[in-house]
N, C-alpha and C. Protein backbone atom coordinates (compact mmCIF):
# COMPACT_ATOMS: atom_id res chain seq x y z
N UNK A 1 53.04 -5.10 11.48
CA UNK A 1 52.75 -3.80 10.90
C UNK A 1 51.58 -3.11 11.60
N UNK A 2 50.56 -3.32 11.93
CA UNK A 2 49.35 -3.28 12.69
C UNK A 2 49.59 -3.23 14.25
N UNK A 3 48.67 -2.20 14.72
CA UNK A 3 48.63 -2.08 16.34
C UNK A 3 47.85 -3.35 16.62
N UNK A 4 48.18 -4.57 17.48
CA UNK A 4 47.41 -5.26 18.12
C UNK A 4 46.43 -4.77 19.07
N UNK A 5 45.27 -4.31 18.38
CA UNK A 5 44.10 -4.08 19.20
C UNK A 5 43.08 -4.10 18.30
N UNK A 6 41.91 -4.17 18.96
CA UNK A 6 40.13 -4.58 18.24
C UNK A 6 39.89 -3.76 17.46
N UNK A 7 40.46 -2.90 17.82
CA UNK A 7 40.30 -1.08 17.28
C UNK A 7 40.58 -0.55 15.79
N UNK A 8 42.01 -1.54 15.68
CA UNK A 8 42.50 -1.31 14.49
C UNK A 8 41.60 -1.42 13.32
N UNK A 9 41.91 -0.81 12.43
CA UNK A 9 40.74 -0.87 11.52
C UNK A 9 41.55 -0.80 10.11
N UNK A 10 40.80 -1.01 8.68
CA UNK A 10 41.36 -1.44 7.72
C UNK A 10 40.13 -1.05 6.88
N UNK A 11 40.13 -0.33 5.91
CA UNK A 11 38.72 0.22 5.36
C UNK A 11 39.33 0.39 3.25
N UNK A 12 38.70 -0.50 2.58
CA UNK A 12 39.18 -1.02 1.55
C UNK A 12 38.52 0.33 0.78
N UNK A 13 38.93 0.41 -0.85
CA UNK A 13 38.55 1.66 -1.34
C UNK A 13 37.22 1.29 -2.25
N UNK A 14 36.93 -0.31 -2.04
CA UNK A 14 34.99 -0.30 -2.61
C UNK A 14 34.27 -0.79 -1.31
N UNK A 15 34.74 0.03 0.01
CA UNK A 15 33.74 0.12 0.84
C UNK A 15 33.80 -0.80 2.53
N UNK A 16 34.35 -2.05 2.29
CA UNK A 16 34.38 -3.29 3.06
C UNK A 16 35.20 -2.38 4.45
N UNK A 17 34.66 -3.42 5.42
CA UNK A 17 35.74 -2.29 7.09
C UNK A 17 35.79 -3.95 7.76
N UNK A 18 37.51 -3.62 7.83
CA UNK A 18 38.01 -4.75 8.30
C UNK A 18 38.48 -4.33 10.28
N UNK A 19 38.30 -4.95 10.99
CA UNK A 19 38.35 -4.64 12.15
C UNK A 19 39.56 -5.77 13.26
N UNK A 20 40.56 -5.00 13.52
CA UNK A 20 41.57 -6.17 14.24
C UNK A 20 42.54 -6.72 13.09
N UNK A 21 43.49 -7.24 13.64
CA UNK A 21 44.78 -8.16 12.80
C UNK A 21 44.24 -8.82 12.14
N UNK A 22 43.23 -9.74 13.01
CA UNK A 22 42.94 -11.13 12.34
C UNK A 22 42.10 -10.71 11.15
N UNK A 23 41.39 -9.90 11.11
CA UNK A 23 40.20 -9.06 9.84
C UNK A 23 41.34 -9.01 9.02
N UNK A 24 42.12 -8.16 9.31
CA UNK A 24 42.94 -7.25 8.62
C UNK A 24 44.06 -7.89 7.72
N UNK A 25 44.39 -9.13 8.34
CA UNK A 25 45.39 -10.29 7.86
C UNK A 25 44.45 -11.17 7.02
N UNK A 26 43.51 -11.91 7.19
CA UNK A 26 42.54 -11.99 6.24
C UNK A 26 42.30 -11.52 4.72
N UNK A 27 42.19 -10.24 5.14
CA UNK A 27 41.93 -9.42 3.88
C UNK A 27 42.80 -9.50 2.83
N UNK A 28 44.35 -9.26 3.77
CA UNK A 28 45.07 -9.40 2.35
C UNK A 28 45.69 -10.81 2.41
N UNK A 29 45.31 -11.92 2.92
CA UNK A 29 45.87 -13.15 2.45
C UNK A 29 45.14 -13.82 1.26
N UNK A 30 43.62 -13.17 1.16
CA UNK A 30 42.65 -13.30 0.35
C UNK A 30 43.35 -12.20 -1.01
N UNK A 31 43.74 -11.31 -0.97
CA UNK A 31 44.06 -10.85 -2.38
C UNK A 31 45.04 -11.40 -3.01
N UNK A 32 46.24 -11.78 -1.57
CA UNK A 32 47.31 -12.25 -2.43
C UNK A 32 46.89 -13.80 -3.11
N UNK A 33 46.13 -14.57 -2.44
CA UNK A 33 45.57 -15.62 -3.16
C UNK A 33 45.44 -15.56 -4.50
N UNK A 34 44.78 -13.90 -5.14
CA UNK A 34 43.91 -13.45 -6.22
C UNK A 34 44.70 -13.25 -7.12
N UNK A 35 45.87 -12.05 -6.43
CA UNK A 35 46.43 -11.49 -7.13
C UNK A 35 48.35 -11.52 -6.96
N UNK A 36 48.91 -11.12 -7.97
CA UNK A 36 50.71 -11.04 -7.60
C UNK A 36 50.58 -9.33 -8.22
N UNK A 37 51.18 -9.00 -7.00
CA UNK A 37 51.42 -7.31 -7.04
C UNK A 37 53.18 -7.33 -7.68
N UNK A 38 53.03 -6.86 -9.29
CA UNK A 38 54.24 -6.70 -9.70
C UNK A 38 55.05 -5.36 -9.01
N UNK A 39 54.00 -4.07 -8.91
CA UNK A 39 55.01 -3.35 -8.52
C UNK A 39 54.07 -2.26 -7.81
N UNK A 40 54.49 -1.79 -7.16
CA UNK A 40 53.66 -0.87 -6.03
C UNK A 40 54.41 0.62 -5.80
N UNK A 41 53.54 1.61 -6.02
CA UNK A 41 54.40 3.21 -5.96
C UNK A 41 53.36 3.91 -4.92
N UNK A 42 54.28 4.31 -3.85
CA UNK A 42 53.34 5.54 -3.04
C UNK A 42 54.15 6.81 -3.12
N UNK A 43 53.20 7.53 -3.52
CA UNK A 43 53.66 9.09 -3.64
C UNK A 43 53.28 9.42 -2.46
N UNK A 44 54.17 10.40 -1.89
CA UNK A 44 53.36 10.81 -0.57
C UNK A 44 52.80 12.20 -1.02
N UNK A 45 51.15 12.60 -0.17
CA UNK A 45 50.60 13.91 -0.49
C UNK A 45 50.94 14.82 0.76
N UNK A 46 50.48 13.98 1.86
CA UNK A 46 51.13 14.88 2.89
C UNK A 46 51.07 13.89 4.00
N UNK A 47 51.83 14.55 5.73
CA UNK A 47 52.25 14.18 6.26
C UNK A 47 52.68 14.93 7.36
N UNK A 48 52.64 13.99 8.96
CA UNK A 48 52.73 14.74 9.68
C UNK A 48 52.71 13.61 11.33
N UNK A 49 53.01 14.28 12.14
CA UNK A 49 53.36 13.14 13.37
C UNK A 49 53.33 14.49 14.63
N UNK A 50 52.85 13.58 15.78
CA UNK A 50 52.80 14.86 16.74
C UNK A 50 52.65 13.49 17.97
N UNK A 51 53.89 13.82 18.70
CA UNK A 51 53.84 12.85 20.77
C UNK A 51 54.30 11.32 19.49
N UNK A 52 53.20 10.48 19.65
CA UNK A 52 53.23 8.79 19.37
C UNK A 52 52.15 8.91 18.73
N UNK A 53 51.68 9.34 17.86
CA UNK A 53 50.67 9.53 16.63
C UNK A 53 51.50 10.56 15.39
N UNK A 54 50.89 9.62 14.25
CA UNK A 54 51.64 10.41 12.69
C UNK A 54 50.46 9.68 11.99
N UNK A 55 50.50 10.49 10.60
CA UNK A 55 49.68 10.04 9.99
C UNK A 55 50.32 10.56 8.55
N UNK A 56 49.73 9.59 7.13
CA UNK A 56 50.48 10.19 5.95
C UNK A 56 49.22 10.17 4.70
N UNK A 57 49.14 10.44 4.12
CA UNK A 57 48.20 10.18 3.12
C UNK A 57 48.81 10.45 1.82
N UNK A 58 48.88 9.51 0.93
CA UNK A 58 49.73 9.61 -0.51
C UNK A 58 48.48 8.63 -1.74
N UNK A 59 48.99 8.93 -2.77
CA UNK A 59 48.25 8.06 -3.86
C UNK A 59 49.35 6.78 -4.13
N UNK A 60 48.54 5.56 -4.12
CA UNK A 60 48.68 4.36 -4.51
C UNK A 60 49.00 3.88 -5.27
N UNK A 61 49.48 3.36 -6.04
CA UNK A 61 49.62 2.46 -7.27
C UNK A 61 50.24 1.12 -7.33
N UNK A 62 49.38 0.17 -8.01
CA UNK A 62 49.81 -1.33 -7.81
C UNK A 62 49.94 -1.63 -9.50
N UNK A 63 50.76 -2.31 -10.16
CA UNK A 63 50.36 -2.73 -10.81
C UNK A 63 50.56 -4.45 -10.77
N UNK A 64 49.04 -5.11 -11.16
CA UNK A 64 49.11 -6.33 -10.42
C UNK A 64 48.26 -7.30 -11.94
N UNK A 65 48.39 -8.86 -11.46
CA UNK A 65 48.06 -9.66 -12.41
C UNK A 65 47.98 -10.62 -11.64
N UNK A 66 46.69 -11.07 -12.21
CA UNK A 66 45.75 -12.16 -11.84
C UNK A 66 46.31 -13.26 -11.70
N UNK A 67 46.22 -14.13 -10.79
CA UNK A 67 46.69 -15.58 -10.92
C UNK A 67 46.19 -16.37 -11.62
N UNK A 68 45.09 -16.36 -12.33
CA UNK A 68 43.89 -17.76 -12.32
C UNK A 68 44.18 -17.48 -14.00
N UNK A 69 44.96 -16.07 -15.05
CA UNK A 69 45.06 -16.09 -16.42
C UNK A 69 46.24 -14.90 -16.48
N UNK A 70 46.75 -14.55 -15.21
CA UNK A 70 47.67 -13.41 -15.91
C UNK A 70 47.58 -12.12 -16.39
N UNK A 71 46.22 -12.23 -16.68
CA UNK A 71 46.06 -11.02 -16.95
C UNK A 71 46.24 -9.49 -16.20
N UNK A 72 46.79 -8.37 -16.89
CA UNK A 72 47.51 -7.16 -15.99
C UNK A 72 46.16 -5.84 -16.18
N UNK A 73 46.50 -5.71 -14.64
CA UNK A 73 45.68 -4.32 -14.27
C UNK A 73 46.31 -3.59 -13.15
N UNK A 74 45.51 -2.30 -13.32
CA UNK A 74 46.17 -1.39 -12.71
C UNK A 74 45.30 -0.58 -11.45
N UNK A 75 46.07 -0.81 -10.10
CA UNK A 75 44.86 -0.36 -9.10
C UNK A 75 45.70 0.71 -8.67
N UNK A 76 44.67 2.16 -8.65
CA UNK A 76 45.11 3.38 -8.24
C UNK A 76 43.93 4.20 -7.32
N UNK A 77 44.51 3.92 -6.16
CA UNK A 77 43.71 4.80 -4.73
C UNK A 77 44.47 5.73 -4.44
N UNK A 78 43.87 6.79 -3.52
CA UNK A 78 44.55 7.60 -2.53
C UNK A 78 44.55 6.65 -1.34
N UNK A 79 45.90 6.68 -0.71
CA UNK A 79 45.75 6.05 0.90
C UNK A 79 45.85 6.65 1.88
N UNK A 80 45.31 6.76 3.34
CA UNK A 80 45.53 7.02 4.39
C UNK A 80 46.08 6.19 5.15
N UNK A 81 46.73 6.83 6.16
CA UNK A 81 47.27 5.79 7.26
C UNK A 81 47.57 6.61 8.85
N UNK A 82 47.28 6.09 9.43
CA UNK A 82 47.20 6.68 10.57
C UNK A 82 47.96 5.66 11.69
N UNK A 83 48.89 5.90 12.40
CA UNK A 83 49.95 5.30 13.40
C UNK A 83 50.30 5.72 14.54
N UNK A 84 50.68 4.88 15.36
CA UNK A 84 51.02 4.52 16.90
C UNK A 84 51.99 4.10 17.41
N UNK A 85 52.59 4.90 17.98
CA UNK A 85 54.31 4.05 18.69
C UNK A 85 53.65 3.21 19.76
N UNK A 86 54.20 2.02 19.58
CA UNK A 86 53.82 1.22 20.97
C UNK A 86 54.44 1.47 22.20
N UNK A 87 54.54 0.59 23.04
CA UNK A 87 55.44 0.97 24.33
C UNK A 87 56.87 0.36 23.77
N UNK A 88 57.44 -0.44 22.85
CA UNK A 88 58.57 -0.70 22.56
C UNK A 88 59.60 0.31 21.76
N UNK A 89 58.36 1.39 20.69
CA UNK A 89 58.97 2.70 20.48
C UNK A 89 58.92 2.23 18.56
N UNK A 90 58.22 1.15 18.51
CA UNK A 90 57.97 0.84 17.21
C UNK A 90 56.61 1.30 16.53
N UNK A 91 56.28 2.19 15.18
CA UNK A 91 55.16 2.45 14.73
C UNK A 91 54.28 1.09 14.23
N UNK A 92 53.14 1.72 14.42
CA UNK A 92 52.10 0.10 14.37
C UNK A 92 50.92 1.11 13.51
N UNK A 93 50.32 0.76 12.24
CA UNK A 93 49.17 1.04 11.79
C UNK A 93 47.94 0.93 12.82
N UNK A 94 47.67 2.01 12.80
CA UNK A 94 46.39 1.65 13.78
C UNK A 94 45.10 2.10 13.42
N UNK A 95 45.20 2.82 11.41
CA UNK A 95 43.79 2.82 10.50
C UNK A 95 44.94 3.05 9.08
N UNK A 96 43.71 2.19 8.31
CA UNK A 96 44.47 2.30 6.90
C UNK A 96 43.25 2.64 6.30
N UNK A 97 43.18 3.75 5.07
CA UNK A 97 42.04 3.86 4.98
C UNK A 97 42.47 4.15 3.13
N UNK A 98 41.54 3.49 2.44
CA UNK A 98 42.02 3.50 0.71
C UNK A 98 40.54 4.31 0.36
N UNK A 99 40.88 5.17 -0.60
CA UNK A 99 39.88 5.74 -0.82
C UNK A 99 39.71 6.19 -2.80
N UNK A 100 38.73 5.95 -4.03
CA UNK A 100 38.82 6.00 -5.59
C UNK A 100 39.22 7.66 -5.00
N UNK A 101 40.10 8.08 -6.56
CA UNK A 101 40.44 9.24 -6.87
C UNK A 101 39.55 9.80 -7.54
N UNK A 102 38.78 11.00 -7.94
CA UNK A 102 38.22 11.75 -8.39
C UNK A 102 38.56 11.40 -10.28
N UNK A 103 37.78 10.83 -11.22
CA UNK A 103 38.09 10.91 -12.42
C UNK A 103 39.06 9.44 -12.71
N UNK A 104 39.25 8.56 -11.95
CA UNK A 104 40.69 7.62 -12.49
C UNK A 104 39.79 6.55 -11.97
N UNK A 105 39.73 5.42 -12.71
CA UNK A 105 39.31 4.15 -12.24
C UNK A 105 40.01 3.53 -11.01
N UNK A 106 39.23 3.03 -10.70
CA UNK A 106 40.09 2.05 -8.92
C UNK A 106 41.22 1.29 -9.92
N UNK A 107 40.01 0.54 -10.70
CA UNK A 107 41.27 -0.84 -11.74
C UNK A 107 40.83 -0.57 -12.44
N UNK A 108 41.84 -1.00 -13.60
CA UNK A 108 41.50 -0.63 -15.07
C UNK A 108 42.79 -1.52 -15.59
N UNK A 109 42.60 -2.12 -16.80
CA UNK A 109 43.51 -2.93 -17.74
C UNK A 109 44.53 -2.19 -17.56
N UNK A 110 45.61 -2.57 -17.60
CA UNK A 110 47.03 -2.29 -17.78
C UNK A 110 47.39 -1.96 -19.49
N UNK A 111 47.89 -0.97 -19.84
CA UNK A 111 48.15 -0.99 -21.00
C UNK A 111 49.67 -1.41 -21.41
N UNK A 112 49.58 -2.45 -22.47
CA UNK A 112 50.76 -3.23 -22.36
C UNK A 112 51.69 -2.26 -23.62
């Protein structure tokens, strides 16, 4: 999914900047450890591509539960993403960028 290069970058929505695959693969082998993502919605806000660069930015939604008790919450960012056709003609992330919404908690309990 990721452009193989140093460059790539990965920038979480409380702050952390992940740099490269190996950062970047890291990051989320560590959440999925944490967490099981029941269900995931991207709205797209907008969008756009120009040569071998596109980029999209939409709001997030996970709703996810803890491994260690189960318990359900709800994570809602805006995302960025920014992409690269390689030389094979395949898109590769080459910045992901999560950012809190104005007024809405990052996480917050799930209401059952």
């Amino acid at each position: 999914f990721y452009a193989n290069s140093p460059e790539t970058t990965a920038i979480e929505s409380f702050g952390a900047i992940r740099r490269g695959p190996a950062e970047i693969r890291e990051m989320y082998v560590r959440a999925f450890e944490e967490v099981h993502f029941d269900d995931v919605q991207l709205t797209p806000i907008a969008q756009s591509a120009k040569d071998s660069t596109s980029w999209i930015t939409c709001r997030y939604k996970a709703q996810t539960r803890l491994r260690t008790d189960n318990s359900k919450y709800v994570l809602e960012v805006y995302a960025s993403f920014v992409m690269e056709k390689d030389d094979a003609g395949a898109w590769k992330i080459k910045l992901e960028h999560f950012s809190p919404i104005a007024d809405v908690p990052r996480v917050r309990p799930l209401d059952n």
